[in-house]
PDB file of N, CA and C in Angstrom:
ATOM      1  N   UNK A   1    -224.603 148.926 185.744  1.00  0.00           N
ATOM      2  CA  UNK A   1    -223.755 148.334 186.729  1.00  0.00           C
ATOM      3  C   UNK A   1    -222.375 148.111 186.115  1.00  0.00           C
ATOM      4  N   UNK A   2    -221.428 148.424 186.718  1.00  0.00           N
ATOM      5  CA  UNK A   2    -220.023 148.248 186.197  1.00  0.00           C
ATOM      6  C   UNK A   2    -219.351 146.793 186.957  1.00  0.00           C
ATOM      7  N   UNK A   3    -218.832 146.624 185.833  1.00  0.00           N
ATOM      8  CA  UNK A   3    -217.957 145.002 186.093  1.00  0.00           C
ATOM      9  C   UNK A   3    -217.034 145.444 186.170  1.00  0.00           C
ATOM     10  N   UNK A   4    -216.130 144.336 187.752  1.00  0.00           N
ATOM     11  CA  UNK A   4    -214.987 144.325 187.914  1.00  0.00           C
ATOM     12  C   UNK A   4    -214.186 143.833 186.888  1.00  0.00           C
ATOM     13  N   UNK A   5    -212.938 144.525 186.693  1.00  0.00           N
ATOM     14  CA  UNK A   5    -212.256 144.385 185.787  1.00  0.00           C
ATOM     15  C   UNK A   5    -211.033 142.943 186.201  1.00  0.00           C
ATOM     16  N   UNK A   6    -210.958 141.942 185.919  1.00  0.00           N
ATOM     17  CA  UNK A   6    -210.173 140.776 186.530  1.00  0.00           C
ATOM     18  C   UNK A   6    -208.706 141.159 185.978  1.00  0.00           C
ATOM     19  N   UNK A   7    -208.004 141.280 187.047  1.00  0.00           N
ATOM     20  CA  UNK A   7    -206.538 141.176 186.951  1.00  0.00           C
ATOM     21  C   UNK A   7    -205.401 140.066 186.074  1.00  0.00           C
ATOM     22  N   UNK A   8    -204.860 140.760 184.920  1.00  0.00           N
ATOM     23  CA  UNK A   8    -203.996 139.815 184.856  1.00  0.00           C
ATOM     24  C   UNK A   8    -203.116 139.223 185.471  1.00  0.00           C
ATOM     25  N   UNK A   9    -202.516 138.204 185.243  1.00  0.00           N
ATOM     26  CA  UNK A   9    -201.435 137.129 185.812  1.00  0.00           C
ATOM     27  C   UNK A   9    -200.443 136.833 185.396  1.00  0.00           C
ATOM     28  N   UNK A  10    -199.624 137.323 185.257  1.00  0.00           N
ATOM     29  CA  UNK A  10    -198.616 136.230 183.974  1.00  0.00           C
ATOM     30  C   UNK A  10    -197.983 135.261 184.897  1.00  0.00           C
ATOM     31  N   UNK A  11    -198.297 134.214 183.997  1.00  0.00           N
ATOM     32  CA  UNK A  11    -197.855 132.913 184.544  1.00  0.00           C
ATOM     33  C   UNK A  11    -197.113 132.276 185.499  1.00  0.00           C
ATOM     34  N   UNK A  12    -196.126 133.032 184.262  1.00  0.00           N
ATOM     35  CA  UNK A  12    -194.704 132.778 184.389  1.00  0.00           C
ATOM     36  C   UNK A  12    -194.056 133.371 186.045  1.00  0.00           C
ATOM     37  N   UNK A  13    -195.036 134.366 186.152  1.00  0.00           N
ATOM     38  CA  UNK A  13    -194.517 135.074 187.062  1.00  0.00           C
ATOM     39  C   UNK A  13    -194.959 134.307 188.764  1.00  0.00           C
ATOM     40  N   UNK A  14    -195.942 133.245 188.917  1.00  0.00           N
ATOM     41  CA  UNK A  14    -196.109 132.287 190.032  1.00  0.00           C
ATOM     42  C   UNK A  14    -195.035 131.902 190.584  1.00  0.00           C
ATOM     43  N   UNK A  15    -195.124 131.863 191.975  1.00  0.00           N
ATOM     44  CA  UNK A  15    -194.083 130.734 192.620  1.00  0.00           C
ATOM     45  C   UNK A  15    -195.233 129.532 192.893  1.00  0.00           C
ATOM     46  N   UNK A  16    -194.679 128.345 192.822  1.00  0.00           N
ATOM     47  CA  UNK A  16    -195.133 127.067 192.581  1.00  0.00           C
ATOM     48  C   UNK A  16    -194.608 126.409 194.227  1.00  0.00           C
ATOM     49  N   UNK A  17    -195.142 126.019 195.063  1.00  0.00           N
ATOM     50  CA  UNK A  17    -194.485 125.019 196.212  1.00  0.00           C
ATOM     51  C   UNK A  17    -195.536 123.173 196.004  1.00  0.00           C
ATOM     52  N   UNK A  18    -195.075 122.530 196.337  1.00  0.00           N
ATOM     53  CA  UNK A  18    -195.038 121.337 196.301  1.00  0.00           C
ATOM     54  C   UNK A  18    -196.343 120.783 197.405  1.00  0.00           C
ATOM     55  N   UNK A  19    -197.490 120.456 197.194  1.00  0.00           N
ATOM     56  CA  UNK A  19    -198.314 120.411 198.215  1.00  0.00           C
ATOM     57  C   UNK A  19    -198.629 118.431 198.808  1.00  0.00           C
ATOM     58  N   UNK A  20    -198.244 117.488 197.765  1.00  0.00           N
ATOM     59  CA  UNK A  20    -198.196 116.424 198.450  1.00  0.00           C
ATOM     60  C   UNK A  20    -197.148 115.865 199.321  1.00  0.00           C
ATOM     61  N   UNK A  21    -197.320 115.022 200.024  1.00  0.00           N
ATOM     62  CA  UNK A  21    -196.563 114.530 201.162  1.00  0.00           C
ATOM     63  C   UNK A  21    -195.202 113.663 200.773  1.00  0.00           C
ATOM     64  N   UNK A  22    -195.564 113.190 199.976  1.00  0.00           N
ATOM     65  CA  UNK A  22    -194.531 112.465 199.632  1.00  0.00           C
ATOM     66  C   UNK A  22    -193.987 111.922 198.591  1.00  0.00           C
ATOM     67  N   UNK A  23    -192.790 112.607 198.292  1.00  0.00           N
ATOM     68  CA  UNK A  23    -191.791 112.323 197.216  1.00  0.00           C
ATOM     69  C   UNK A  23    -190.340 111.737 197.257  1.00  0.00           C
ATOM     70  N   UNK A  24    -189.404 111.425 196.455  1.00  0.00           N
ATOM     71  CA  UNK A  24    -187.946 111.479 196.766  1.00  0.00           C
ATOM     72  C   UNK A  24    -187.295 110.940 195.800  1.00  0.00           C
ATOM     73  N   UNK A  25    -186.020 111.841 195.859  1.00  0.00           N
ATOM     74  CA  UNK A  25    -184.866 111.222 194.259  1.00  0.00           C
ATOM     75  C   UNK A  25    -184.602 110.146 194.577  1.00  0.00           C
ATOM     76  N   UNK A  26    -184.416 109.541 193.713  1.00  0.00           N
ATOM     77  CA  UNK A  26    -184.014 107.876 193.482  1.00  0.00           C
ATOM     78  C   UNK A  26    -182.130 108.225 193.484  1.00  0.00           C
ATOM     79  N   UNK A  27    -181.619 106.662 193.315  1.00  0.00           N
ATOM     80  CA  UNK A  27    -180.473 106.929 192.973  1.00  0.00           C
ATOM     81  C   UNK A  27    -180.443 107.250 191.509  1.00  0.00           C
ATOM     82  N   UNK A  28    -180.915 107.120 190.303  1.00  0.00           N
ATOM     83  CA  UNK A  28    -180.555 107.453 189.323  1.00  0.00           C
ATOM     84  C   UNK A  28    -181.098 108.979 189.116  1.00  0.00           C
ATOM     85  N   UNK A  29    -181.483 109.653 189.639  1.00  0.00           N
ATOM     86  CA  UNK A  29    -181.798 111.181 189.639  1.00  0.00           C
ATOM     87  C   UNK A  29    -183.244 111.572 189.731  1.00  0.00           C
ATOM     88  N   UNK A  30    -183.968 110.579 189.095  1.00  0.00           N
ATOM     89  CA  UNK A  30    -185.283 111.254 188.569  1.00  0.00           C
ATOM     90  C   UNK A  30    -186.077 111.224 190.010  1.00  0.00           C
ATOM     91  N   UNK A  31    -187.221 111.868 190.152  1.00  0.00           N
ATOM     92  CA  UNK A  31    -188.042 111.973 191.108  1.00  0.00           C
ATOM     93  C   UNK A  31    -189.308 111.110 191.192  1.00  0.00           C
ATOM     94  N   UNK A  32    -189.657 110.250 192.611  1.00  0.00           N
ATOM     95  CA  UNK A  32    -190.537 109.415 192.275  1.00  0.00           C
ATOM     96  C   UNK A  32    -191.691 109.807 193.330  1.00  0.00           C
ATOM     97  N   UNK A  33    -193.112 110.132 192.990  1.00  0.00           N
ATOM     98  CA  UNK A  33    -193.829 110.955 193.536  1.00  0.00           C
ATOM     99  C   UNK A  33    -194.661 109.845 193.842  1.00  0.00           C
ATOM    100  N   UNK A  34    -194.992 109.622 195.235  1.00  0.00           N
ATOM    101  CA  UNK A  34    -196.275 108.342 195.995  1.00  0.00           C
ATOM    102  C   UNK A  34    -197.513 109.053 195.718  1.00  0.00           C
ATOM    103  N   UNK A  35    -198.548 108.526 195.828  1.00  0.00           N
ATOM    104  CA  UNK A  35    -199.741 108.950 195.429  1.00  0.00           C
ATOM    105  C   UNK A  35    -200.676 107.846 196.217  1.00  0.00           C
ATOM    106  N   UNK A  36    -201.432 108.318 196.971  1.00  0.00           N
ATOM    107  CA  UNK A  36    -202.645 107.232 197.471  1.00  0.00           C
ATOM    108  C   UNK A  36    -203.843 107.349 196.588  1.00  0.00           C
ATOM    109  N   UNK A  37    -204.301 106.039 196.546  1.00  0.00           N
ATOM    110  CA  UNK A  37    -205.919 106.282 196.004  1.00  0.00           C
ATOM    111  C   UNK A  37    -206.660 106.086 196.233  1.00  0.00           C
ATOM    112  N   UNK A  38    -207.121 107.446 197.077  1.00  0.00           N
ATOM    113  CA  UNK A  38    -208.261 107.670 197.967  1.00  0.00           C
ATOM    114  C   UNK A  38    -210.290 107.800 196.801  1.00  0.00           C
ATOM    115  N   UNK A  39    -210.684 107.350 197.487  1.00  0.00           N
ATOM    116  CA  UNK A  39    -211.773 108.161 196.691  1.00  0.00           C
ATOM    117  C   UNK A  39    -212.780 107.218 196.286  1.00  0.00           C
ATOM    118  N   UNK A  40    -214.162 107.016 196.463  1.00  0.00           N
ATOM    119  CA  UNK A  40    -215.266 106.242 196.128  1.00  0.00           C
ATOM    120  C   UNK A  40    -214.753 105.130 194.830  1.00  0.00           C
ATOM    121  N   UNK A  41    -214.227 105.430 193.312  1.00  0.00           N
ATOM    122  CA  UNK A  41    -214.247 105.090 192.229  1.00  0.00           C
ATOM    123  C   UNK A  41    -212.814 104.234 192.968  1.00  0.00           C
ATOM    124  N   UNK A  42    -212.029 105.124 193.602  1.00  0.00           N
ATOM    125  CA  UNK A  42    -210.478 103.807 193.206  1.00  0.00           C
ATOM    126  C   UNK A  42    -210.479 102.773 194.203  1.00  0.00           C
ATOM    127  N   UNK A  43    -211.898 102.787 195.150  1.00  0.00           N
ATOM    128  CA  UNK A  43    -211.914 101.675 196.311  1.00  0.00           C
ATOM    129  C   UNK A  43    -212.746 100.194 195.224  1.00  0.00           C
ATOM    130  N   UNK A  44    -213.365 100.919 194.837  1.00  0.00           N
ATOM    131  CA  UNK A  44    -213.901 100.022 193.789  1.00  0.00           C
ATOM    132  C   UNK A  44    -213.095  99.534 192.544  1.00  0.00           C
ATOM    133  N   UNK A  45    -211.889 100.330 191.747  1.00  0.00           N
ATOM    134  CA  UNK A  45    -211.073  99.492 191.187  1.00  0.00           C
ATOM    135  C   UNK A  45    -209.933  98.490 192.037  1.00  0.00           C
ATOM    136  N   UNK A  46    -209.715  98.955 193.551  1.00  0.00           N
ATOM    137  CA  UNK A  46    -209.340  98.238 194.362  1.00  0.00           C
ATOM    138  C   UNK A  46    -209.357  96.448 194.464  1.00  0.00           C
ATOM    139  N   UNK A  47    -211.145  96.900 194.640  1.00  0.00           N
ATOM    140  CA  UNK A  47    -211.486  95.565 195.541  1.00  0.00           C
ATOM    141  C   UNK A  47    -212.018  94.590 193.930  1.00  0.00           C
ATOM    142  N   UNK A  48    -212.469  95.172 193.146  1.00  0.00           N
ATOM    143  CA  UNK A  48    -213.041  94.837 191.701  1.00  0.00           C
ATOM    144  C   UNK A  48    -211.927  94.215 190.734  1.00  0.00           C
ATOM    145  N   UNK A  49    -211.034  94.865 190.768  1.00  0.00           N
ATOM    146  CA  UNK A  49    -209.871  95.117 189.248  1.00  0.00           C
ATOM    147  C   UNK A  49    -208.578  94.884 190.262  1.00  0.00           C
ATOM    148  N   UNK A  50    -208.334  94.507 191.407  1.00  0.00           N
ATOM    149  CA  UNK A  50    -206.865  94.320 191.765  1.00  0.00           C
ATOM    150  C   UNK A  50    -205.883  95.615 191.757  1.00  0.00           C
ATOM    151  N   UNK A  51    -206.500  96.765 192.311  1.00  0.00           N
ATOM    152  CA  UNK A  51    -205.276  98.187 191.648  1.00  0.00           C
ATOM    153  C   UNK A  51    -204.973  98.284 192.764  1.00  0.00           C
ATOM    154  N   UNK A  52    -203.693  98.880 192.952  1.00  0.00           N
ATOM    155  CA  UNK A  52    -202.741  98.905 193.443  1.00  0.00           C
ATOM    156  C   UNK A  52    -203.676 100.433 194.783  1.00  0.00           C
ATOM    157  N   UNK A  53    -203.203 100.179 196.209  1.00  0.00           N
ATOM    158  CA  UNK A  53    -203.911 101.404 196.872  1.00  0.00           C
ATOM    159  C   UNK A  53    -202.847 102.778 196.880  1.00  0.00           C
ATOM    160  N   UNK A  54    -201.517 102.062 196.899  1.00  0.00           N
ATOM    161  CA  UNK A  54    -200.447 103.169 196.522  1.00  0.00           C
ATOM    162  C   UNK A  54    -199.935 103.352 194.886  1.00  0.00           C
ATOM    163  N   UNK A  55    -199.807 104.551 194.145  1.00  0.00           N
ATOM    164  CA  UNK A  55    -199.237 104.269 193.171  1.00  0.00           C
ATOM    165  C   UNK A  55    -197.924 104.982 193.151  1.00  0.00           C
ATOM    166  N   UNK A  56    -197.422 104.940 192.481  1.00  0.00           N
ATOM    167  CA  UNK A  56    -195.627 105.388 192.310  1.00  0.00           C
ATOM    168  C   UNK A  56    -195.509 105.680 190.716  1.00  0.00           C
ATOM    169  N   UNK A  57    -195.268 106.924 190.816  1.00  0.00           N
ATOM    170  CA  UNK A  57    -194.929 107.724 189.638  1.00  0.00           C
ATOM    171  C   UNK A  57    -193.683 107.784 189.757  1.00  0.00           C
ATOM    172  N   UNK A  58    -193.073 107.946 188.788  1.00  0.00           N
ATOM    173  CA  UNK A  58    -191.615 108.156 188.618  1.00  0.00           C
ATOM    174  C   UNK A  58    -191.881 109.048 187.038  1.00  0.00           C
ATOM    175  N   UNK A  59    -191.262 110.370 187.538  1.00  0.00           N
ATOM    176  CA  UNK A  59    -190.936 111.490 186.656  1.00  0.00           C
ATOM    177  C   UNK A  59    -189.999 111.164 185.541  1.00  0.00           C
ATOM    178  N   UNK A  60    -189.820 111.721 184.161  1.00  0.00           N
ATOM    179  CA  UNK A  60    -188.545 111.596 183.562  1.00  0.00           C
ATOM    180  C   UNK A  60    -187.547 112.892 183.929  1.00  0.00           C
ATOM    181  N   UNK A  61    -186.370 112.511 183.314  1.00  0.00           N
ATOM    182  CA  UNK A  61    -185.195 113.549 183.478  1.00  0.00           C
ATOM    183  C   UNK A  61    -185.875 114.982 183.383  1.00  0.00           C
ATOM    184  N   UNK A  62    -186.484 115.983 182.588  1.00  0.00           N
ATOM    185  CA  UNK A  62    -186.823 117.051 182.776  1.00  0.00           C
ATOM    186  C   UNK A  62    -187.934 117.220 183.915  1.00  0.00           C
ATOM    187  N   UNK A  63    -189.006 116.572 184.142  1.00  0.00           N
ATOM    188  CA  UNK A  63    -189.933 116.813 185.233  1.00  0.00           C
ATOM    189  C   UNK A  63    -188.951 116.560 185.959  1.00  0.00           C
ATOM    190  N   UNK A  64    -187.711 115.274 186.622  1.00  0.00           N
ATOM    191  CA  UNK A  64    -187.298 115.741 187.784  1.00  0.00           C
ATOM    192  C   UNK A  64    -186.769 116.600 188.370  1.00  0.00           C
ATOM    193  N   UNK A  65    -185.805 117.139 186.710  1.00  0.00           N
ATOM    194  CA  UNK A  65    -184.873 118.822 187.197  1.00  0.00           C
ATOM    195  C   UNK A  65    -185.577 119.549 187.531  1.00  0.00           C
ATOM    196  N   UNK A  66    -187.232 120.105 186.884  1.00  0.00           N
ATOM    197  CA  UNK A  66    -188.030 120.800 187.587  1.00  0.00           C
ATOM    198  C   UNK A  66    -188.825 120.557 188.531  1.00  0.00           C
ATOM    199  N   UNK A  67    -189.340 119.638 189.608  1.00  0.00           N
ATOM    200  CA  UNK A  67    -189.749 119.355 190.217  1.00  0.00           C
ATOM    201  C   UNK A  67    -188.966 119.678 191.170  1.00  0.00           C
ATOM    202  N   UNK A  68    -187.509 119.000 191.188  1.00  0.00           N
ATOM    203  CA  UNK A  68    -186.183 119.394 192.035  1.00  0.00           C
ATOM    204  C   UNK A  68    -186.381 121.005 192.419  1.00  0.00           C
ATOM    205  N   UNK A  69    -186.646 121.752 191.425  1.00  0.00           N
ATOM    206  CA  UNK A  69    -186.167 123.030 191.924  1.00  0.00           C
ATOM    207  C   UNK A  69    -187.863 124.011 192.302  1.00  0.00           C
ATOM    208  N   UNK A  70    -188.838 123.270 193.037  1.00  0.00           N
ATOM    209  CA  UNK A  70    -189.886 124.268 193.757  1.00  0.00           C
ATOM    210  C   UNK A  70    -189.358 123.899 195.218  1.00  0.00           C
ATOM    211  N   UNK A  71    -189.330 125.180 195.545  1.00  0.00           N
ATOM    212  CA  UNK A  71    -189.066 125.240 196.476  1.00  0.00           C
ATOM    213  C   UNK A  71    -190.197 126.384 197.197  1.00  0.00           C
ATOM    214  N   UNK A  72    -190.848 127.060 196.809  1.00  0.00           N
ATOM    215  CA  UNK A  72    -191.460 128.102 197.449  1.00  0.00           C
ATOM    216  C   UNK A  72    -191.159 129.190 196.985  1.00  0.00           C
ATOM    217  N   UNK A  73    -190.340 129.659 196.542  1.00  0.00           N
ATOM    218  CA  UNK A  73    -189.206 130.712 196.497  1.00  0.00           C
ATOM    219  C   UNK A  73    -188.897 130.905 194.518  1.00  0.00           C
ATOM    220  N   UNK A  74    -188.617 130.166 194.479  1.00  0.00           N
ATOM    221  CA  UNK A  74    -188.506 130.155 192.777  1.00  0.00           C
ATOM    222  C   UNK A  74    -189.677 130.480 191.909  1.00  0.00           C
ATOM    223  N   UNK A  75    -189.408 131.415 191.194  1.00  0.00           N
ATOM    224  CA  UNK A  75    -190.828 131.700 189.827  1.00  0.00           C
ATOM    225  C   UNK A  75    -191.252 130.500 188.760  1.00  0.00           C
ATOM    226  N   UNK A  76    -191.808 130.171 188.017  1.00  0.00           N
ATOM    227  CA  UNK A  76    -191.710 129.274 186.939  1.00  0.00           C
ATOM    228  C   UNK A  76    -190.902 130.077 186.235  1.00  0.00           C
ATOM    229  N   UNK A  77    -190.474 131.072 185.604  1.00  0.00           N
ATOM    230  CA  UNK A  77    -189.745 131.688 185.119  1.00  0.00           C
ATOM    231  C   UNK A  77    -187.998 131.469 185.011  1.00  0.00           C
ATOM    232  N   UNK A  78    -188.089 131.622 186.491  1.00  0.00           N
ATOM    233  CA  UNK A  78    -186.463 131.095 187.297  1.00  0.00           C
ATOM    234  C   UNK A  78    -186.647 129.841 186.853  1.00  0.00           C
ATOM    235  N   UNK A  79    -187.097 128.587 187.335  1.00  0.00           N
ATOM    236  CA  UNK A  79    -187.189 127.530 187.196  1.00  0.00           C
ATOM    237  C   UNK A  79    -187.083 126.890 185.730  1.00  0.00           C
ATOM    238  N   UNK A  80    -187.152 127.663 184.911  1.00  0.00           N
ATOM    239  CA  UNK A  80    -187.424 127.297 183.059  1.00  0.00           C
ATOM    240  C   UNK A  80    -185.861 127.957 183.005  1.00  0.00           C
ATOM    241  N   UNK A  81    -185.338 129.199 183.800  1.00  0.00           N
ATOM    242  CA  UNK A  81    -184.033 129.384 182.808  1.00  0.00           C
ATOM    243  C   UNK A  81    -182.850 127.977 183.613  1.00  0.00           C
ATOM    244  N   UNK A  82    -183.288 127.705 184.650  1.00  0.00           N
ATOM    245  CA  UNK A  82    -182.131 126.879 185.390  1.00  0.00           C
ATOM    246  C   UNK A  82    -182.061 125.505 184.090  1.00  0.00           C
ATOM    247  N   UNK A  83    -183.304 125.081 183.674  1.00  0.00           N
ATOM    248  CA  UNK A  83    -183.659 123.917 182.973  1.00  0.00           C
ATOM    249  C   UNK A  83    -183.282 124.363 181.696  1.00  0.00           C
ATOM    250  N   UNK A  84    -183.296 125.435 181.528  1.00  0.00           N
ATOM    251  CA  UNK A  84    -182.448 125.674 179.953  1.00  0.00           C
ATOM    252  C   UNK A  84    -180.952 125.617 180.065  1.00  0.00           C
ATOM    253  N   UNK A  85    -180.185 125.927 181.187  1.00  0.00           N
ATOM    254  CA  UNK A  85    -179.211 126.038 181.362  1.00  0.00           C
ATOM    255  C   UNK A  85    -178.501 124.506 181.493  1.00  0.00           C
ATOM    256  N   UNK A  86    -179.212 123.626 182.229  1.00  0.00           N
ATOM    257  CA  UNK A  86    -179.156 122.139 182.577  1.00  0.00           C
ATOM    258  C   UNK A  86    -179.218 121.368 181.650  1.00  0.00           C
ATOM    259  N   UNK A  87    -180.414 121.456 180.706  1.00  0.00           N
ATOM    260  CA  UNK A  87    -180.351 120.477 179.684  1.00  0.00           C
ATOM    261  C   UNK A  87    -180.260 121.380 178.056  1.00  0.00           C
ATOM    262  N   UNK A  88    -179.423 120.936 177.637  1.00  0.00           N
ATOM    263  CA  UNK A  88    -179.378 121.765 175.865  1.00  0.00           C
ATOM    264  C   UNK A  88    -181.102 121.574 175.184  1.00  0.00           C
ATOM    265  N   UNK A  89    -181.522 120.321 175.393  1.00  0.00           N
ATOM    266  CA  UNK A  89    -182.316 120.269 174.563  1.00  0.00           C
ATOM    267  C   UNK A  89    -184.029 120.603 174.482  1.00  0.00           C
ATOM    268  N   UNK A  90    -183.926 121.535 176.273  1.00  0.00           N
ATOM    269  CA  UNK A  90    -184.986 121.784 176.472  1.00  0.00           C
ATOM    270  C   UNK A  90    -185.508 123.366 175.906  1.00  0.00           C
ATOM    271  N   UNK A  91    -184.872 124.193 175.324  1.00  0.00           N
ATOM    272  CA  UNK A  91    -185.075 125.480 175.151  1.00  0.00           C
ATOM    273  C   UNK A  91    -186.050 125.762 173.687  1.00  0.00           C
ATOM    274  N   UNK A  92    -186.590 124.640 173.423  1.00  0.00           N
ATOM    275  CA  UNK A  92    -187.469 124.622 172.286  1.00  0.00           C
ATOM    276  C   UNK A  92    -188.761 124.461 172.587  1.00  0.00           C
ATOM    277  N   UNK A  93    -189.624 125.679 172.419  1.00  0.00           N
ATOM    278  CA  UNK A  93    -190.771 126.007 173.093  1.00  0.00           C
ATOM    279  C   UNK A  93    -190.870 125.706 174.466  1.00  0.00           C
ATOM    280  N   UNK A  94    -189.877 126.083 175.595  1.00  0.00           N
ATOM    281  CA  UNK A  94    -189.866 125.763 176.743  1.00  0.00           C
ATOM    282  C   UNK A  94    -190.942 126.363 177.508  1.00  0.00           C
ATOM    283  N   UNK A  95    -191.210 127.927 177.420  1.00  0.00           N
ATOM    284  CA  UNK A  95    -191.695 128.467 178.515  1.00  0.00           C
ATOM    285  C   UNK A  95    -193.138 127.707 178.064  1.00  0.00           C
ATOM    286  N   UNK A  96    -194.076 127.450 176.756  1.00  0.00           N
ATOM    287  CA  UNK A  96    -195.026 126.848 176.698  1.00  0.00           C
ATOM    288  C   UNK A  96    -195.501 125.614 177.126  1.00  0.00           C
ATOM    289  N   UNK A  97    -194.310 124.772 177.242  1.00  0.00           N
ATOM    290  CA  UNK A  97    -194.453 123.688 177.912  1.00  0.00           C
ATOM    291  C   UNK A  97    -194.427 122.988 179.468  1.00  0.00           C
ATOM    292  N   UNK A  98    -193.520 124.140 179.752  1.00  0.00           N
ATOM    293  CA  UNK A  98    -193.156 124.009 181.092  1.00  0.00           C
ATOM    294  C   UNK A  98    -194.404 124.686 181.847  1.00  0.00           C
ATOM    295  N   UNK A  99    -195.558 125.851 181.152  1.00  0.00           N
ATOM    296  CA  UNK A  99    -196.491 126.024 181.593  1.00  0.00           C
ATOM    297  C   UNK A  99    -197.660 124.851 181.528  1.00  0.00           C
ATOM    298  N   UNK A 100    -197.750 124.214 180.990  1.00  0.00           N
ATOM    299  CA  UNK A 100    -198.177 123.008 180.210  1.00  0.00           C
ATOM    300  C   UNK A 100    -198.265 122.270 181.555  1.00  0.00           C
ATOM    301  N   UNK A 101    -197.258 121.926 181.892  1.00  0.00           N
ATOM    302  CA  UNK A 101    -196.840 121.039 182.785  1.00  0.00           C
ATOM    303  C   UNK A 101    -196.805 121.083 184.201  1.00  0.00           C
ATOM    304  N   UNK A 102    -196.364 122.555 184.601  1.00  0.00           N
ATOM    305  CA  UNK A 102    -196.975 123.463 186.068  1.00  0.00           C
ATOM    306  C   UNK A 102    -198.628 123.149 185.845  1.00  0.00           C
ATOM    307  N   UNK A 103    -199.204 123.400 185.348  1.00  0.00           N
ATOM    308  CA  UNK A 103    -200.882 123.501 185.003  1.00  0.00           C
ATOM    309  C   UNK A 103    -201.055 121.735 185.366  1.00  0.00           C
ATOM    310  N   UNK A 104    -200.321 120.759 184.687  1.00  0.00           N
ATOM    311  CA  UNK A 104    -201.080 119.575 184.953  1.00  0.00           C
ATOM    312  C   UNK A 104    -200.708 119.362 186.278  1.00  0.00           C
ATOM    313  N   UNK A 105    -199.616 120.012 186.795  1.00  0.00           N
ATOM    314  CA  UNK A 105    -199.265 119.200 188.312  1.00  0.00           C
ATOM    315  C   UNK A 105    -200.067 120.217 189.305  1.00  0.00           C
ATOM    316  N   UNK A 106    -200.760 121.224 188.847  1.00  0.00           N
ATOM    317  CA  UNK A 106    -201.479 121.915 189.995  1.00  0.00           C
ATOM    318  C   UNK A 106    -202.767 121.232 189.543  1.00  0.00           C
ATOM    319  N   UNK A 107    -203.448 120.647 188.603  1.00  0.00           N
ATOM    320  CA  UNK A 107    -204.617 120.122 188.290  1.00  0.00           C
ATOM    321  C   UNK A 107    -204.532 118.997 189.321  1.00  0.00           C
ATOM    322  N   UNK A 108    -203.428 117.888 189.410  1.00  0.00           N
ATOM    323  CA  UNK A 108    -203.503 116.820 189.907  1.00  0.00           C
ATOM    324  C   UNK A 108    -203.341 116.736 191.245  1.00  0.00           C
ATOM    325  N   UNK A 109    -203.134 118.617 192.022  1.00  0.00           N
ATOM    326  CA  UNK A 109    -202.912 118.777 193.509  1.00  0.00           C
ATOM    327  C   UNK A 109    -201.576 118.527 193.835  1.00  0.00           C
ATOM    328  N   UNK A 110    -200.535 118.116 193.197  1.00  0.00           N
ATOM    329  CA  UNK A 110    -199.425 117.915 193.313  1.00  0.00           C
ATOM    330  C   UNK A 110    -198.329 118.952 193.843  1.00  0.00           C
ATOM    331  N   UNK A 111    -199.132 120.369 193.049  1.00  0.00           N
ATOM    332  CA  UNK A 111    -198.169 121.705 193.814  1.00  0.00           C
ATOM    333  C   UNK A 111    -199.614 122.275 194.051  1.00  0.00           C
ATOM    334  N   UNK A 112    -199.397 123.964 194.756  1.00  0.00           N
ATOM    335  CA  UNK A 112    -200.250 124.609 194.589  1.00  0.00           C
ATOM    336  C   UNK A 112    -199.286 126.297 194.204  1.00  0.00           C
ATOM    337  N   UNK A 113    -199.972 127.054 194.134  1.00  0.00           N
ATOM    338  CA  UNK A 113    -199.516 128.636 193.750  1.00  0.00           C
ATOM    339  C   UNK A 113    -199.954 129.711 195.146  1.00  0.00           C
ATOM    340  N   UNK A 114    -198.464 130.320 195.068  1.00  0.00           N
ATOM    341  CA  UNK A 114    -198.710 131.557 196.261  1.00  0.00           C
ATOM    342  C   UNK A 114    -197.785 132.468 195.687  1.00  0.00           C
TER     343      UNK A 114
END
């Protein structure tokens, strides 16, 4: 029996769009992402432990420049040279990190890939 052969991907090459509801720049720039906490375990740190049912993330300066720029349309690729161009001090192991970081925000449902 012959196995399908699985297609590579390069990464880099994804467009990334933004799949939760609600975000927005602050006045000082950075991006502050709402988050509900839905789900068997956080009704119980709720009512148990006092936690909060909304939480509020607030990004630093590089997650917000990149966060700023998914739009649907942009590659991670595009998106890593705009952020090299923006900040001097991000071009040190960028594309590894910035994959790093696409990966945790599609783990957490935050974007998805098309």
């Amino acid at each position: 029996m012959l196995k399908k052969k699985k297609e590579s991907v390069n990464y880099l090459d994804q467009i990334p769009r933004i799949s939760i509801p609600k975000w927005e720049v602050l006045e000082d720039g950075l991006v502050e992402v709402t988050v509900e906490n839905k789900g068997f375990f956080n009704v119980i740190a709720q009512k148990c432990f006092h936690r909060p049912r909304t939480s509020y993330i607030k990004l630093d300066e590089y997650g917000s420049c990149v966060f700023q720029q998914i739009d649907g349309e942009k590659s991670i690729y595009e998106i890593g040279q705009i952020l090299e161009q923006t900040h001097e001090g991000a071009s040190n192991q960028l594309y590894e990190r910035l994959s790093a970081y696409f990966e945790t925000l599609r783990r957490l449902h935050y974007i998805q890939f098309h």
